[in-house]
Protein backbone atom coordinates (compact mmCIF):
# COMPACT_ATOMS: atom_id res chain seq x y z
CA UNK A 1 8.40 -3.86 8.91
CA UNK A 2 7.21 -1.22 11.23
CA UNK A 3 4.05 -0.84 13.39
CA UNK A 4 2.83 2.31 14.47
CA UNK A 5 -0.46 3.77 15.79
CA UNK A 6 -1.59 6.58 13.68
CA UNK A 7 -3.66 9.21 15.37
CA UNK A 8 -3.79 7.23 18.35
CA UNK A 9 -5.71 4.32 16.28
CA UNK A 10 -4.99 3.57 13.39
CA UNK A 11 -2.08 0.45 13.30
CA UNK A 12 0.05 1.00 10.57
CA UNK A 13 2.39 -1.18 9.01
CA UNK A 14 5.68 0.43 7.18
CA UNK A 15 8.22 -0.67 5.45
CA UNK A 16 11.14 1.59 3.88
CA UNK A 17 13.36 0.19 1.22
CA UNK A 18 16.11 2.18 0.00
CA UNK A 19 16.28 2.48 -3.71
CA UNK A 20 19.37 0.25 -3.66
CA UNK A 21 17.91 -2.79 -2.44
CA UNK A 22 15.32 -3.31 -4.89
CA UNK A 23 15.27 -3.20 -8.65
CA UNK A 24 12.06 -0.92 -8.98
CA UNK A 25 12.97 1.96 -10.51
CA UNK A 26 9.95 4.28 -9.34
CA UNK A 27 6.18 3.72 -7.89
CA UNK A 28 4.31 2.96 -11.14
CA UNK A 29 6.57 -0.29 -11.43
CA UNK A 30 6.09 -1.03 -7.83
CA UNK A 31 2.48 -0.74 -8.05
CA UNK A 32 3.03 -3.07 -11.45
CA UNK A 33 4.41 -5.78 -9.27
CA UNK A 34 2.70 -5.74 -6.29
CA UNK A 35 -0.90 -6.00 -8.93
CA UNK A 36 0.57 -9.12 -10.06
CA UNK A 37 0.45 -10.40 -6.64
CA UNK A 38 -3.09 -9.37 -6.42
CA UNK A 39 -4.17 -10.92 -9.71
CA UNK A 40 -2.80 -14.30 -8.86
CA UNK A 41 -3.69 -14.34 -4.96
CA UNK A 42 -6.64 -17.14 -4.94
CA UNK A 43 -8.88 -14.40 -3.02
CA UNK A 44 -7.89 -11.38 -3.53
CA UNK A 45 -9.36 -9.20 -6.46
CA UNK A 46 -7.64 -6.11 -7.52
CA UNK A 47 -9.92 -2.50 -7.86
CA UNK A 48 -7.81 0.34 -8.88
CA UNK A 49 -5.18 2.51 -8.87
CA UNK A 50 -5.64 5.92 -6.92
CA UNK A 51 -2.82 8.68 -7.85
CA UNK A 52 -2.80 10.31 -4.79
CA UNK A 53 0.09 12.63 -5.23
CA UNK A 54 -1.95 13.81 -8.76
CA UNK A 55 -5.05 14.04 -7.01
CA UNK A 56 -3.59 16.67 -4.21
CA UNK A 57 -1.50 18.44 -6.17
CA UNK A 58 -4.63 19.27 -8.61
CA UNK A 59 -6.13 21.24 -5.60
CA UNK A 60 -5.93 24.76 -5.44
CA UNK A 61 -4.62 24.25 -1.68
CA UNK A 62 -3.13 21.19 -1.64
CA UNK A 63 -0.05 20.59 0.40
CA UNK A 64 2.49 18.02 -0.15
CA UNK A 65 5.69 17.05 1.76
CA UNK A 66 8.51 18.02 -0.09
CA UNK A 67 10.27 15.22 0.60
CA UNK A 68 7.26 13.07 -1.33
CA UNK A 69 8.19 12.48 -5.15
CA UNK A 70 5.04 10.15 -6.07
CA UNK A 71 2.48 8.36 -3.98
CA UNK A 72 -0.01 6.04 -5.01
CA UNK A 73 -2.28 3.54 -3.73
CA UNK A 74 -3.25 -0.07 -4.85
CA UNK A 75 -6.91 -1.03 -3.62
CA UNK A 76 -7.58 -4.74 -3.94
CA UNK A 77 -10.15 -6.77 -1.85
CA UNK A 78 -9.46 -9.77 0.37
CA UNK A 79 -13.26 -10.55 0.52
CA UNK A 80 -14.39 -14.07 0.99
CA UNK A 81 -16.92 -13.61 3.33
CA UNK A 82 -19.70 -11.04 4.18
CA UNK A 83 -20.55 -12.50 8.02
CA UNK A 84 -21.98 -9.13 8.96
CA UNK A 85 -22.45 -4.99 8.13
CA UNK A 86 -18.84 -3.93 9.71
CA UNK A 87 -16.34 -6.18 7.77
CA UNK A 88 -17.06 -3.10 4.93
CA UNK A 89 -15.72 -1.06 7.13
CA UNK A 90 -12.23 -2.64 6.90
CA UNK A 91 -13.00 -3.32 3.30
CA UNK A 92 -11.35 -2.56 0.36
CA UNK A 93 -7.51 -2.83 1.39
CA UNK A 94 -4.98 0.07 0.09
CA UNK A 95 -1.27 -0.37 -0.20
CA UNK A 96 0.66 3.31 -0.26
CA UNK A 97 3.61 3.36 -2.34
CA UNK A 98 5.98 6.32 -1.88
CA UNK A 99 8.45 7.66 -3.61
CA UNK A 100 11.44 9.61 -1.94
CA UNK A 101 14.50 10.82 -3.42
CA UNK A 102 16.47 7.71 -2.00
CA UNK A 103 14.00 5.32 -1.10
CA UNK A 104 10.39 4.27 -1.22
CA UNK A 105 8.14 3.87 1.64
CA UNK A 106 5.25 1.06 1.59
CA UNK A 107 2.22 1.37 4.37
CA UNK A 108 -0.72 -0.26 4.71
CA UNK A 109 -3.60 -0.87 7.41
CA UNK A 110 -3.52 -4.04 9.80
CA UNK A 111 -5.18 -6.09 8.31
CA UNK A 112 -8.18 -7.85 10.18
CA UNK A 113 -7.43 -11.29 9.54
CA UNK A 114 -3.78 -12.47 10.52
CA UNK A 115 -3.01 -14.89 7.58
CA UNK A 116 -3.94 -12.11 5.17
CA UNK A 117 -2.06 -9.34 7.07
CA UNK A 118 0.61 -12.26 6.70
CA UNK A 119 0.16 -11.72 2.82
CA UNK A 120 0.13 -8.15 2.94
CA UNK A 121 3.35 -8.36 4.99
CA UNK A 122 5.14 -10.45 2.33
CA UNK A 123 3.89 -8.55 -0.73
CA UNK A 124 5.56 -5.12 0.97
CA UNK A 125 8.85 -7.18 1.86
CA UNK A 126 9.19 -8.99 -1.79
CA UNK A 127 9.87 -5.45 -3.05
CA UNK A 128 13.24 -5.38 -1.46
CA UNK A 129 16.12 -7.27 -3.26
CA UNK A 130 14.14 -7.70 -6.70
């Protein structure tokens, strides 16, 4: 797992798997599993699926890496508490699931809270080795 600052502010976790080291075939199984985490997590509620490699490719001048075969993000919610305005925010989560020709790429936002950036963190790593 990877940290980076994104545009000078946004921390970024990453984690690249090769295709060899984990059983998922492509992102729509990935995206399968990682939901199941969601659904059974005690707090966490899952919201939807956005196809964001369908969604740019539909516009007229929409650019994609070539490099990118799929991407897709899982949006879920970790909300248990509403102590104020600016926790939405940070709310709803995504997960980024990326597909490239020899490996997939998994990103997501730090999350606020440290146990359930602790989650996030182990969701992204069970991937590997399946």
């Amino acid at each position: 797992m990877k940290k980076t600052v994104f545009m000078d502010k946004y921390p970024i976790f990453s984690l690249e798997i090769n295709k060899n080291e984990t059983t998922y075939k492509n992102v729509d199984e990935i995206i399968a599993y990682l939901k199941s985490l969601v659904d059974a997590h005690p707090v966490a509620k899952y919201i939807a699926i956005f196809d964001h490699y369908e969604h740019t490719s539909s516009m007229k001048d929409g650019e994609i890496n070539d490099a990118i075969k799929d991407a897709k993000n899982l949006i879920f919610c970790f909300g248990k508490q509403l102590p104020n305005t600016k926790i939405l925010a940070v709310r709803p989560r995504s997960i980024g699931i990326c597909e490239l020709e020899n490996s997939f790429v998994i990103d997501f936002l730090e999350v606020p809270n440290e146990q359930l950036h602790q989650v996030t963190e182990t969701w992204a790593k069970s991937v590997a080795n399946k």
